[in-house]
Protein backbone atom coordinates (compact mmCIF):
# COMPACT_ATOMS: atom_id res chain seq x y z
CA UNK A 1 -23.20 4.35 -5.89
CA UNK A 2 -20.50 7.24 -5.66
CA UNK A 3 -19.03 6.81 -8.75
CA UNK A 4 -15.94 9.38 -7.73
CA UNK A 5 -15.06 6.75 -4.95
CA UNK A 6 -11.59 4.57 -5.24
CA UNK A 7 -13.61 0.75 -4.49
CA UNK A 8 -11.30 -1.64 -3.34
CA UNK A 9 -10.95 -4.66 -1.64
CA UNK A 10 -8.45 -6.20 1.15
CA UNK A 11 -6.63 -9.78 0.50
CA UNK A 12 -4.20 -10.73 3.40
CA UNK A 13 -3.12 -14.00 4.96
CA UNK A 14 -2.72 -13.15 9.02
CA UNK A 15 0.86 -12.57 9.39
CA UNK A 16 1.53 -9.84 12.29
CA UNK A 17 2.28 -7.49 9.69
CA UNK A 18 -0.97 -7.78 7.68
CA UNK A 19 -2.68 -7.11 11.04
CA UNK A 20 -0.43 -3.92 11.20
CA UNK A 21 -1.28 -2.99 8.11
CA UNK A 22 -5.22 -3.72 8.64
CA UNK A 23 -4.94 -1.47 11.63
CA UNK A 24 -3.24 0.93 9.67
CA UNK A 25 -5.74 0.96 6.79
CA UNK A 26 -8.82 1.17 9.64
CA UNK A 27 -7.29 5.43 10.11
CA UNK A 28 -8.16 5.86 6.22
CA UNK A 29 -11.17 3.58 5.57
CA UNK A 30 -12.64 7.17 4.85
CA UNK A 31 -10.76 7.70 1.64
CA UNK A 32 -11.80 5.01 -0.23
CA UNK A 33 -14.57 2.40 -0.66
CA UNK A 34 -13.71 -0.24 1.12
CA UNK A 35 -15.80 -3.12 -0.35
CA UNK A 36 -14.38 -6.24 1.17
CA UNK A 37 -11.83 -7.61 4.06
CA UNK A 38 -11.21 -11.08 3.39
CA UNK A 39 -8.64 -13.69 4.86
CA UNK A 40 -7.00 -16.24 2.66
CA UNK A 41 -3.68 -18.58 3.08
CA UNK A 42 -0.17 -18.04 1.60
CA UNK A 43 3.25 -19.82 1.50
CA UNK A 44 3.59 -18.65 5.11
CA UNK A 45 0.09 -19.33 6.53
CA UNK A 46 -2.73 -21.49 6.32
CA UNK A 47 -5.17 -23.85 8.42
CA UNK A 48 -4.47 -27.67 7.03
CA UNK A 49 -6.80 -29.38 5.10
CA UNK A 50 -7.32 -33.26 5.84
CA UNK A 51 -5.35 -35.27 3.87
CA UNK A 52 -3.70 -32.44 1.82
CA UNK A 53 0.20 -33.00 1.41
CA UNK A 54 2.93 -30.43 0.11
CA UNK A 55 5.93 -31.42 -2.19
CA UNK A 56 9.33 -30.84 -0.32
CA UNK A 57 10.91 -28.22 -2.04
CA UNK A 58 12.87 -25.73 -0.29
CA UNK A 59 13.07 -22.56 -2.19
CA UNK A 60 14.78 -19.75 0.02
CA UNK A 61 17.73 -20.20 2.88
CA UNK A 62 15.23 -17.63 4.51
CA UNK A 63 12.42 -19.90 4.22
CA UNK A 64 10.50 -21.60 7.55
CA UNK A 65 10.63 -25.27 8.04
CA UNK A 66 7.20 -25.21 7.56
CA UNK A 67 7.51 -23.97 4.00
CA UNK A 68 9.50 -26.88 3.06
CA UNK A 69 7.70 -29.75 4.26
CA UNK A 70 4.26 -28.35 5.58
CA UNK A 71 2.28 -30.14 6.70
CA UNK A 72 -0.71 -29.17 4.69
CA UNK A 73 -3.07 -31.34 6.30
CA UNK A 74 -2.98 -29.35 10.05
CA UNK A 75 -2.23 -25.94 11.12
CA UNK A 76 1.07 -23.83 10.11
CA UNK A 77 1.96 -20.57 11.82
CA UNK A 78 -2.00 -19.84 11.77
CA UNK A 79 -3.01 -17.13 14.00
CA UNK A 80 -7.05 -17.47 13.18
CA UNK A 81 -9.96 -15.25 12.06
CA UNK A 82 -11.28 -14.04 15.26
CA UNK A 83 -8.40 -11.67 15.01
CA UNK A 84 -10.05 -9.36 12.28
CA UNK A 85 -13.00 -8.72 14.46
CA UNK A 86 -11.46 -8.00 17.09
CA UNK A 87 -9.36 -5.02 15.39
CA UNK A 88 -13.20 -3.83 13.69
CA UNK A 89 -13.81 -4.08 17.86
CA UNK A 90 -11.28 -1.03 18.70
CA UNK A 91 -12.07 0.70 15.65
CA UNK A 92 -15.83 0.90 17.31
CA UNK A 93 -13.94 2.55 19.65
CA UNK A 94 -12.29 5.03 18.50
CA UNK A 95 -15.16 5.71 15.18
CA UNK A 96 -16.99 8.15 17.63
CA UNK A 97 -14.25 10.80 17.73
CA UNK A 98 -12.11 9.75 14.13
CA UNK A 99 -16.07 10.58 12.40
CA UNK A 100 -15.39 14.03 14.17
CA UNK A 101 -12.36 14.93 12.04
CA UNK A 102 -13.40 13.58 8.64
CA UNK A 103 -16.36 12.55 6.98
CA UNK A 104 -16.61 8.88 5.57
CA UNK A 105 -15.53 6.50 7.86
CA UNK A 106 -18.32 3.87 7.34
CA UNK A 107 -19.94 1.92 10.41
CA UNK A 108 -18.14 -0.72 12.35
CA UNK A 109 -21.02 -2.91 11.22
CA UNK A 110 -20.65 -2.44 7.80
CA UNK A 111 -17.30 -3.49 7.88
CA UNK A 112 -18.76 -6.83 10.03
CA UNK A 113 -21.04 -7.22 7.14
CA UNK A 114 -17.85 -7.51 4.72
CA UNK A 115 -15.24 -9.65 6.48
CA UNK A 116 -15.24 -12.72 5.05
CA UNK A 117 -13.26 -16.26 5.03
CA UNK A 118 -11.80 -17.01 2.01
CA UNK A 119 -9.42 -19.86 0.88
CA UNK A 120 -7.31 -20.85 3.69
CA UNK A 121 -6.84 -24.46 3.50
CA UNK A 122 -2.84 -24.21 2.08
CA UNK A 123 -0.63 -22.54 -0.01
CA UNK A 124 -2.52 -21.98 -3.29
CA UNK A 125 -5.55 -23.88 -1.82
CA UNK A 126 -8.11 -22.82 -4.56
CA UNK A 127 -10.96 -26.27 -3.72
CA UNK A 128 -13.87 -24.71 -3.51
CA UNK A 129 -15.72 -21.41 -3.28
CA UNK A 130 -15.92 -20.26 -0.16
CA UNK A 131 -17.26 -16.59 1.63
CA UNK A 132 -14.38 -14.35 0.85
CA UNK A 133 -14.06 -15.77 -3.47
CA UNK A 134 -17.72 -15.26 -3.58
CA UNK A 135 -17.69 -11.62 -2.27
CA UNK A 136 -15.04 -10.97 -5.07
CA UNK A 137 -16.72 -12.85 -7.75
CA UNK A 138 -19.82 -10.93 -7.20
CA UNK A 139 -18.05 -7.47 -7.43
CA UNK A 140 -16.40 -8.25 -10.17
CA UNK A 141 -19.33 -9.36 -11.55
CA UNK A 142 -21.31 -6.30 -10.89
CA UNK A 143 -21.81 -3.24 -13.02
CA UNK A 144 -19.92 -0.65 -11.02
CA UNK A 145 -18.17 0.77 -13.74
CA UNK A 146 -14.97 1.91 -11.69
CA UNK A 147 -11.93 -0.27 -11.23
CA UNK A 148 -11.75 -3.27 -8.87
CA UNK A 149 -8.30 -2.56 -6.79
CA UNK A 150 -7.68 -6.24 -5.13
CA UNK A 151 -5.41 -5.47 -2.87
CA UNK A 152 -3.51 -8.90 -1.99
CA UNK A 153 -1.16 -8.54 1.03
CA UNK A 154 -1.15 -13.20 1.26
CA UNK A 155 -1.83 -15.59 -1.88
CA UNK A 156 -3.96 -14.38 -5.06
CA UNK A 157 -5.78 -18.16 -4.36
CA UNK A 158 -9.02 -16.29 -2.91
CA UNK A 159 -9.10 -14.16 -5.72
CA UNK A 160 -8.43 -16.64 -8.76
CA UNK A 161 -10.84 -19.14 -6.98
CA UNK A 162 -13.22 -16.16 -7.70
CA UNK A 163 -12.25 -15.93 -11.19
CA UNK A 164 -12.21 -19.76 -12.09
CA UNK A 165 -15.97 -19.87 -10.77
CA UNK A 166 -16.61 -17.05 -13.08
CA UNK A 167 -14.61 -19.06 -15.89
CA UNK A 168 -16.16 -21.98 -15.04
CA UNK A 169 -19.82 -20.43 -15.23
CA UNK A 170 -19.46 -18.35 -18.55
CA UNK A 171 -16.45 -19.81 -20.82
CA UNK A 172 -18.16 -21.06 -24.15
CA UNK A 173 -20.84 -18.69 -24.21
CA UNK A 174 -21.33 -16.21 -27.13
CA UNK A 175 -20.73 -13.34 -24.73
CA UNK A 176 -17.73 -14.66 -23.15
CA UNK A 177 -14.46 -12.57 -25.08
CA UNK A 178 -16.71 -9.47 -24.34
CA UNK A 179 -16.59 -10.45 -20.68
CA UNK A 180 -13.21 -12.11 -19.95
CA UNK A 181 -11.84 -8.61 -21.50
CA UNK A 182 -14.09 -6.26 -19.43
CA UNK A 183 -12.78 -8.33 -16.46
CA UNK A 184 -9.34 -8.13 -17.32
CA UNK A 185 -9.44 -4.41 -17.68
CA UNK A 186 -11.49 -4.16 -14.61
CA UNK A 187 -9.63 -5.64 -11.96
CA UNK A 188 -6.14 -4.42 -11.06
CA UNK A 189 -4.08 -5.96 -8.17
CA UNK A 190 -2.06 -4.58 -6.02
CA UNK A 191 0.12 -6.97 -4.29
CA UNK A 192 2.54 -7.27 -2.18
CA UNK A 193 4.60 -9.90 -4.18
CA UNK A 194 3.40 -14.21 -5.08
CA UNK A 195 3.33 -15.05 -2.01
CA UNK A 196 1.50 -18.83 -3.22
CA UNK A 197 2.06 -20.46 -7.36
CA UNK A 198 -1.99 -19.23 -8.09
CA UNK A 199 -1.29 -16.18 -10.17
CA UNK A 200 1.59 -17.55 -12.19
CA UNK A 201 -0.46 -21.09 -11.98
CA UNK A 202 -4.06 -19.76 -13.02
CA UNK A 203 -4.44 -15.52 -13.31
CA UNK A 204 -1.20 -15.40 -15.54
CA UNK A 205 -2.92 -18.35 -17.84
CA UNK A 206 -6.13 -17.16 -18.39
CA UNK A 207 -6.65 -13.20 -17.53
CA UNK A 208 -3.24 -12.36 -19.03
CA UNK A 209 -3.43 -8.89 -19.44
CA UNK A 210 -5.03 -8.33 -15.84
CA UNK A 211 -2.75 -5.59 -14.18
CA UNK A 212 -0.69 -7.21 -11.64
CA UNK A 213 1.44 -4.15 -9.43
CA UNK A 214 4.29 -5.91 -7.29
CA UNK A 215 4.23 -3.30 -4.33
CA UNK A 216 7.44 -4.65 -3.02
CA UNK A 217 8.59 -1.73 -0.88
CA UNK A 218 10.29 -4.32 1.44
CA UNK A 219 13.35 -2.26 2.79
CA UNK A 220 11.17 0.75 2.81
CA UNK A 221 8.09 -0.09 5.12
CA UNK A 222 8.77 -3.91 6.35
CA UNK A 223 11.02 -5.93 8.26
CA UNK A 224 14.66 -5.02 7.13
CA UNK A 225 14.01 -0.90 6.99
CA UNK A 226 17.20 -0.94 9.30
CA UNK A 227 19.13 -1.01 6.35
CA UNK A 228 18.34 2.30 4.79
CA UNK A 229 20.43 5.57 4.84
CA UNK A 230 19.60 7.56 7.70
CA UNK A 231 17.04 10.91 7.31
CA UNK A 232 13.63 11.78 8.55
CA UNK A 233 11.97 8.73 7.19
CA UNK A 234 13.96 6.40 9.46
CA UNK A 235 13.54 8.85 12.26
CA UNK A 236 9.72 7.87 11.95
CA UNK A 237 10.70 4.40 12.38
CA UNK A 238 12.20 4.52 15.24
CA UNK A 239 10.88 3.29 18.63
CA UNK A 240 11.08 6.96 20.10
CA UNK A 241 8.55 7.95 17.47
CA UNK A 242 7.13 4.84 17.74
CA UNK A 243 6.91 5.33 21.24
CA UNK A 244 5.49 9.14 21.57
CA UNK A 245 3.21 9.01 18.42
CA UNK A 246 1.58 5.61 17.73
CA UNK A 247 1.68 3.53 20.70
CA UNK A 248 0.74 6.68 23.56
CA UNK A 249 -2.61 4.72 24.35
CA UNK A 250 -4.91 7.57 22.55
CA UNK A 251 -6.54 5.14 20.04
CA UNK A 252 -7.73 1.48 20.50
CA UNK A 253 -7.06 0.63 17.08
CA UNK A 254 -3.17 1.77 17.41
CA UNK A 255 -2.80 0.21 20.95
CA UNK A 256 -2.86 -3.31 19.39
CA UNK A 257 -0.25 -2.34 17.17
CA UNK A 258 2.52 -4.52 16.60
CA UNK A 259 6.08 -3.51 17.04
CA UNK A 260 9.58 -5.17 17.60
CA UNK A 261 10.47 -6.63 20.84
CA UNK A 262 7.39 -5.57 22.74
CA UNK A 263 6.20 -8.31 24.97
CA UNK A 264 3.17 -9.11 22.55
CA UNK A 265 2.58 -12.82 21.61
CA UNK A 266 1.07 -13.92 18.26
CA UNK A 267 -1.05 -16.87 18.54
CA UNK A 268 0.04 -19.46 16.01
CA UNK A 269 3.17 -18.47 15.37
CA UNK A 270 6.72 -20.37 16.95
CA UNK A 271 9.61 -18.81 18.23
CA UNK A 272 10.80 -17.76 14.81
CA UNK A 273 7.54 -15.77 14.23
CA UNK A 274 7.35 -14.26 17.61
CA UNK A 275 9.08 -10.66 16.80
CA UNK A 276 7.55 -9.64 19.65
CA UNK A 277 8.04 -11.70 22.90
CA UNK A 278 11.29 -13.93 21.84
CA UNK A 279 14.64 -11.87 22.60
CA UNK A 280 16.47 -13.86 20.97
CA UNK A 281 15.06 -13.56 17.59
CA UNK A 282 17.24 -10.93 16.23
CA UNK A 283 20.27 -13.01 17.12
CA UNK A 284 19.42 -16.25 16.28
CA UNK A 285 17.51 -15.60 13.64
CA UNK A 286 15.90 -12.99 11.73
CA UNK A 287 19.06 -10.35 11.92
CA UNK A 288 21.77 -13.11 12.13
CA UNK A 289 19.95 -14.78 9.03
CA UNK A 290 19.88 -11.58 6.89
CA UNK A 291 22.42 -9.26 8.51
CA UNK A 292 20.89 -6.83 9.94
CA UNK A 293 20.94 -4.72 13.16
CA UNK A 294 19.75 -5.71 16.36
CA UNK A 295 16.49 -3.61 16.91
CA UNK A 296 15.37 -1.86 19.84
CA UNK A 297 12.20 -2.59 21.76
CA UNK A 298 9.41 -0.54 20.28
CA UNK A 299 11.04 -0.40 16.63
CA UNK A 300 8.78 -0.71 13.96
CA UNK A 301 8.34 -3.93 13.26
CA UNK A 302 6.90 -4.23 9.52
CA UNK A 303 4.04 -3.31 7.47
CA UNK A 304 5.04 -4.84 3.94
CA UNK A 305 1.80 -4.82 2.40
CA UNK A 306 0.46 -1.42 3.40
CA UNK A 307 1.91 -0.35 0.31
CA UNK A 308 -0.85 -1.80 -2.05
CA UNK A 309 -2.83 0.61 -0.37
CA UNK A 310 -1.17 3.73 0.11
CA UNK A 311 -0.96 4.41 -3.21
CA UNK A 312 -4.77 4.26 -3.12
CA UNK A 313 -5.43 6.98 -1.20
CA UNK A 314 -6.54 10.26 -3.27
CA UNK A 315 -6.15 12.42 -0.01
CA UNK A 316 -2.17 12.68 -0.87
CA UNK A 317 -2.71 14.39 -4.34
CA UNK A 318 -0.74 11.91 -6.69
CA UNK A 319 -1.65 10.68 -10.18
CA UNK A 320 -0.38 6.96 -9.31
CA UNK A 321 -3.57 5.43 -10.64
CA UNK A 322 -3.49 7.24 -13.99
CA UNK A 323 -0.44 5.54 -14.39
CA UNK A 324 1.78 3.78 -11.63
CA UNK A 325 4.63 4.86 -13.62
CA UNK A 326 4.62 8.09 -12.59
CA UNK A 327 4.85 7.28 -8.42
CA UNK A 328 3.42 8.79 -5.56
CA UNK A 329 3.53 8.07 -2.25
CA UNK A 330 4.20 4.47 -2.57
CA UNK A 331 6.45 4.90 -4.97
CA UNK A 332 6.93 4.69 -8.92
CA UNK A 333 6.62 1.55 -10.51
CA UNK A 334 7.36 0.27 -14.28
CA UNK A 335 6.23 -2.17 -16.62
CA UNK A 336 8.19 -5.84 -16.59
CA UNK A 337 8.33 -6.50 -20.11
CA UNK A 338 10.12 -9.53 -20.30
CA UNK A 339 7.28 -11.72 -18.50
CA UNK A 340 5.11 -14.03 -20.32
CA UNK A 341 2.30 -17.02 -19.86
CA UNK A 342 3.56 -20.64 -20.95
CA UNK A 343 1.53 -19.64 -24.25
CA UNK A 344 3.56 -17.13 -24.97
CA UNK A 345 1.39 -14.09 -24.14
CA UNK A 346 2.91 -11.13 -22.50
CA UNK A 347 2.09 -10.28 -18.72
CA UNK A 348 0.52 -7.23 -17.31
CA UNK A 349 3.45 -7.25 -14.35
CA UNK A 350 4.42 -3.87 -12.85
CA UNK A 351 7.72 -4.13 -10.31
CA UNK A 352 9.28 -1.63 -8.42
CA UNK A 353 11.75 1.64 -9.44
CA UNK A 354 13.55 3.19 -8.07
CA UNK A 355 15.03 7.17 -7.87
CA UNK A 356 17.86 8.82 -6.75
CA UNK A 357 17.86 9.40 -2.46
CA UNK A 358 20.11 11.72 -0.73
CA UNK A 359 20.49 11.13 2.94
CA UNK A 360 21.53 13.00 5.86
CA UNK A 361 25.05 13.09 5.28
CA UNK A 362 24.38 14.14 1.45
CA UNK A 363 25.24 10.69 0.47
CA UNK A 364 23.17 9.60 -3.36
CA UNK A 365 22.06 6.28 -3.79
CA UNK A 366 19.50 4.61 -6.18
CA UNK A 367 16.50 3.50 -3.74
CA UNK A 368 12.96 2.12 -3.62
CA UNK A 369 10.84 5.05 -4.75
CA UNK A 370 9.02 5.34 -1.58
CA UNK A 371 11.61 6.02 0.67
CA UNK A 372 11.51 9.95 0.79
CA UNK A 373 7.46 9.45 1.83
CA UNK A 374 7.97 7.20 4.36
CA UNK A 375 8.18 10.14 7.42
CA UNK A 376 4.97 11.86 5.52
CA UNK A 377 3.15 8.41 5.78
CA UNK A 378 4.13 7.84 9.72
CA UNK A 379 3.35 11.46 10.58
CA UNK A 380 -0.04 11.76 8.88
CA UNK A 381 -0.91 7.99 10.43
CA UNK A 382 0.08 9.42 14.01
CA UNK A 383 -1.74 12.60 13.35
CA UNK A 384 -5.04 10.34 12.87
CA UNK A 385 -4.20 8.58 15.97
CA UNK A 386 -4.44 11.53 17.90
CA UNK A 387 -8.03 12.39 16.38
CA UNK A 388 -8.63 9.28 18.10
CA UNK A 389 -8.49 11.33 21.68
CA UNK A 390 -9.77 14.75 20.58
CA UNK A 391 -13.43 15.22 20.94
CA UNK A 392 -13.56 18.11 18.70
CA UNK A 393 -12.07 19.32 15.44
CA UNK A 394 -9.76 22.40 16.57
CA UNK A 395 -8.26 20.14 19.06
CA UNK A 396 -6.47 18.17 16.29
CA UNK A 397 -4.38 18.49 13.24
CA UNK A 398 -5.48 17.98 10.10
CA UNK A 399 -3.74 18.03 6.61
CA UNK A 400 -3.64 21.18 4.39
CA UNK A 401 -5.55 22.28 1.19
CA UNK A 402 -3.64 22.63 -2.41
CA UNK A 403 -4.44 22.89 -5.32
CA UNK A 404 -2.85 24.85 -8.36
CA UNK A 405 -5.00 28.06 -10.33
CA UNK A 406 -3.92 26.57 -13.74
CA UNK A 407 -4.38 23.18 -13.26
CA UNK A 408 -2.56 19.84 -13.18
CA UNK A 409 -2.39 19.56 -17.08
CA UNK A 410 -0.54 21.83 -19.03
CA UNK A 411 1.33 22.21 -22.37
CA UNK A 412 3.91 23.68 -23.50
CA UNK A 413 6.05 24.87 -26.83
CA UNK A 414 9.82 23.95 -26.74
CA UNK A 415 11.74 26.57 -25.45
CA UNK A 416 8.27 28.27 -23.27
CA UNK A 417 8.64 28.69 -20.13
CA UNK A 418 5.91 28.13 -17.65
CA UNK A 419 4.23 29.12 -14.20
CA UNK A 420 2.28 27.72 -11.85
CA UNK A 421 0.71 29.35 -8.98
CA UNK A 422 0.06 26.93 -6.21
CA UNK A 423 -2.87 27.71 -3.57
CA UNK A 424 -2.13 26.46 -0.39
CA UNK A 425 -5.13 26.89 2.41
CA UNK A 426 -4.34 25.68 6.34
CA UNK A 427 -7.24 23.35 8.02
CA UNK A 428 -6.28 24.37 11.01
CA UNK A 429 -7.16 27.97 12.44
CA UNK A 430 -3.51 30.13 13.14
CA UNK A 431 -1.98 27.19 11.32
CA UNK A 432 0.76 28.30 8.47
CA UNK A 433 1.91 26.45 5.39
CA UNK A 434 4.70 26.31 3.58
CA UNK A 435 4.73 25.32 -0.22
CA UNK A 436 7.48 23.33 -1.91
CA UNK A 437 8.12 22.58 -5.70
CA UNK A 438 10.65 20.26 -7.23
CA UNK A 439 10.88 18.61 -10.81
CA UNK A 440 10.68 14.85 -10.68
CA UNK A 441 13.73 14.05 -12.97
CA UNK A 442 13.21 10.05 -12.99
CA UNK A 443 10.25 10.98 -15.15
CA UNK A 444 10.86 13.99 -16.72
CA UNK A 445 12.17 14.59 -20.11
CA UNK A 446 16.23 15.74 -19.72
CA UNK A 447 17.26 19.59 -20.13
CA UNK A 448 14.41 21.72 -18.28
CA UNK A 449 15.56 25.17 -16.30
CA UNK A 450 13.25 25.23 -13.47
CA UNK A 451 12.74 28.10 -10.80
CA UNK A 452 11.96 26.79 -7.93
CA UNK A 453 8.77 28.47 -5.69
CA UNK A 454 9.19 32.04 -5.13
CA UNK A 455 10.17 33.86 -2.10
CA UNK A 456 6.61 34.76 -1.93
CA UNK A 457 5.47 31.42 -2.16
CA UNK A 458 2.93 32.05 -4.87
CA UNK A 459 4.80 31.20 -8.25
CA UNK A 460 7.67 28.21 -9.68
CA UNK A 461 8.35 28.46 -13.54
CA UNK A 462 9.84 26.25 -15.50
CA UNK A 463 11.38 26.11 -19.10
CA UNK A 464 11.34 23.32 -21.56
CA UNK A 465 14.42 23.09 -23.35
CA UNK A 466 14.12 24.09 -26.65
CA UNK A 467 15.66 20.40 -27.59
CA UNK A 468 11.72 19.17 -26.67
CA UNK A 469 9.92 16.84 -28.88
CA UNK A 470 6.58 16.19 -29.18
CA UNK A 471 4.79 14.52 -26.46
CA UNK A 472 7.75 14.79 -23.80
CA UNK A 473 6.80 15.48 -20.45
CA UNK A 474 8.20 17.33 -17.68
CA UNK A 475 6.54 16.69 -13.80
CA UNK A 476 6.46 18.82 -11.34
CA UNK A 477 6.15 18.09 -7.52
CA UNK A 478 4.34 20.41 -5.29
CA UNK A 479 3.98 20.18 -1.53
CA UNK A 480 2.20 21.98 1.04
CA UNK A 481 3.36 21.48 4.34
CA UNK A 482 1.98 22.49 7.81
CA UNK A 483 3.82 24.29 10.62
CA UNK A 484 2.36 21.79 13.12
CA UNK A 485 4.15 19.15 15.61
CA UNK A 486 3.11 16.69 12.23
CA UNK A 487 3.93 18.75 9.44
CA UNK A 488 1.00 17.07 7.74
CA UNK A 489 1.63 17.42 3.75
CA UNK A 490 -0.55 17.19 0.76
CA UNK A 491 0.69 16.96 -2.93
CA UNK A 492 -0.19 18.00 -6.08
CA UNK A 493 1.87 16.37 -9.36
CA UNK A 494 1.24 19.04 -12.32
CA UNK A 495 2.76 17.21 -16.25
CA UNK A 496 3.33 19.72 -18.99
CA UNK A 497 3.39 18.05 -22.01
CA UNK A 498 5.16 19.50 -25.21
CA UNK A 499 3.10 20.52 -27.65
């Protein structure tokens, strides 16, 4: 057991952009643990279940017909399992040569040996145990002492089915408190909104205080991106960059990659699901439904749930996990504090923030918190596609080093100021890198003077106002960026703390 490791494990309900995002996740399964890959229903997909019937409620102009009146007793925009396999299939293919650029990437039959069917009968379907809620139950169960990270890009049904059959087994017994609290504190999920009634219906109830991160970066990374201000990050959306840097037929894994418009067909889905084959579905319906542009063949089409993930990842050099308030690459998050159980017990839900954006034009707006990462994300993902065709490690790009000589906690008197040296060291032989610094005001105490890095590159100071209390913080940003055709970056997020 590698105790250092980020363990985690992969929720997701089918859609075309969970298999984006699965693809996605296949270029990093070296930075984390990947413990589990299991398929479960939502609101949007599901199998049927004989005899099962749905209340008609329609919830959403935006909403399928499907969603309204089901069926749940037969098929609804269900795409399958074999589909999971069959990505693990091109990541065989392309393991060979990603294994030559960084260490970790576990064995295409190790990730076999954890894909798993979970609940999938309908929305919320939560019947029985099945594959996928006893791989979960059993990790939660275990004594790894590291966090669980449930990543849930479909329903949380797979996951509370888990957690009822551990209810079930252990409620009443001396040692249960003890437990239900190490649980609760054990398990945090990341999730890319309720997507069926189970967490609010059964997690909310009974593991109250279980952290629950909405990762709703929806205008960011998912369907209706065409709406944000223009700069590099929508550049990296675009179907030239699409084009040129994900789908150029150097990785298996990428080639099956979904994007708008481009003559794929989803099995399962009808007309109104088919973003890829139907050319009428921007007109008469997904962009005439929510107002937004017409997109171009090749566009990227959506990854909504990738988030849950991304801010995972320990390779970008954000603190995220010691406290999703302070962001990172997915963006910052806060603490909903007006949420509560139908006993009256307040809810562990985090929710989106966002910070202050200025776009090409030098426009400011308030946006999600991820937005400025979004062209680091898409160049670092097509930089590991294009390990996928190099044979040897000098014949790719590859991120930088950085790390800071005093470390990434520091204190500080009111009124001191303070310097940081950053080290910045290229991967790549005759590669150069440039280092950036900025303070992060959304979470930074008000009033600091800060230097920015030297012309040198070596040094940024900054002084805390002498106004400082106790226990204020001030963040700093650093960046080391590549010369390359990615710019590949790396971060480091250094707090000084008033003493």
């Amino acid at each position: 057991m590698n105790t250092d490791r980020i363990r985690t494990i992969i929720t997701q309900d089918a859609e075309v952009d969970d298999q984006n995002s699965l693809r996605h996740f296949l270029f990093y399964t070296n930075e984390v643990e990947l413990q589990g890959i299991v398929q479960s229903s939502s609101k949007f997909h599901w199998i049927g279940v004989p005899g099962a019937t749905k209340e008609n409620v329609k919830r959403s102009e935006f909403e399928f017909e499907g969603e309204v009146t089901g069926p749940y007793d037969q098929p609804y925009r269900w795409p399958g399992t074999q589909w999971m396999f069959d990505e693990i299939d091109d990541y065989e293919k392309d393991y060979p040569n990603l294994s030559k650029h960084a260490e970790g990437y576990p064995t295409p039959d190790y990730l076999r040996s954890i894909t798993k069917i979970g609940n999938i009968g309908y929305e919320g379907e939560m019947d029985a145990p099945t594959e996928g809620s006893e791989l979960i139950r059993e990790k939660i169960l275990d004594d790894d002492p590291r966090p669980l990270y449930v990543q849930v890009w479909g329903g949380t049904n797979t996951l509370a089915r888990a957690l009822l059959d551990i209810q079930n087994e252990y409620e009443g017994g001396e040692d249960w408190p003890v437990l239900r609290e190490k649980i609760m504190k054990k398990v945090v999920i990341t999730a890319c909104g309720e997507q069926d009634p189970t967490y609010r219906s059964y997690i909310a109830e009974n593991w109250p205080d279980m952290q629950f991160v909405k990762t709703l970066q929806m205008r960011s990374y998912a369907y209706p991106w065409f709406v944000m201000p223009e700069g590099e990050s929508k550049d990296t959306l675009r179907a030239d960059f699409m084009k040129r840097e994900i789908l150029n037929g150097k990785s298996a894994i990428a080639q099956g990659y979904c994007t708008w418009l481009d003559g794929k067909v989803y099995e399962g889905e009808g007309p109104r699901g088919q973003f890829g084959s139907n050319p009428k579905i921007a007109d008469e319906w997904f962009g005439a439904k929510m107002g937004l542009p017409k997109p171009v063949p090749y566009d990227f089409l959506s990854e909504g749930d990738s988030p849950t993930f991304f801010l995972l990842f320990p390779c970008w050099g954000f603190r995220t996990l010691e406290n999703f308030a302070w962001g990172g690459i997915a963006g910052r998050y806060h603490r909903v504090d007006n949420q509560f159980n139908s006993k009256g017990e307040p809810l562990n839900v985090w929710d989106v923030s966002m910070d202050a954006y200025t776009d090409r034009d030098g426009n400011t707006s308030e946006l999600e918190s991820m937005w400025p990462y979004v062209c680091d994300i898409q160049r670092d993902f097509a930089a590991r596609v294009a390990w996928c065709s190099a044979k040897k490690y000098e014949d790719a790009e590859h991120a930088p080093k950085l790390s800071i000589r005093e470390g990434t906690d520091l204190t500080a008197a009111p009124g001191e100021r303070v310097s940081i040296h950053p080290i910045a060291e290229a991967a790549d032989e005759d590669a150069k890198v440039m280092v950036f610094c900025r303070i992060y005001p959304e979470v930074s105490a008000p009033g600091s003077v800060f230097v920015s890095v030297s012309s040198c590159g070596d040094c940024a100071e900054l002084t805390v106002p002498k106004s400082a209390e106790s226990g204020d913080e001030f963040h700093l940003i650093v960046k080391a960026q590549a010369d390359g055709h990615f710019r590949l970056v790396r971060y480091q997020q250094v707090i000084i703390k008033v003493k």
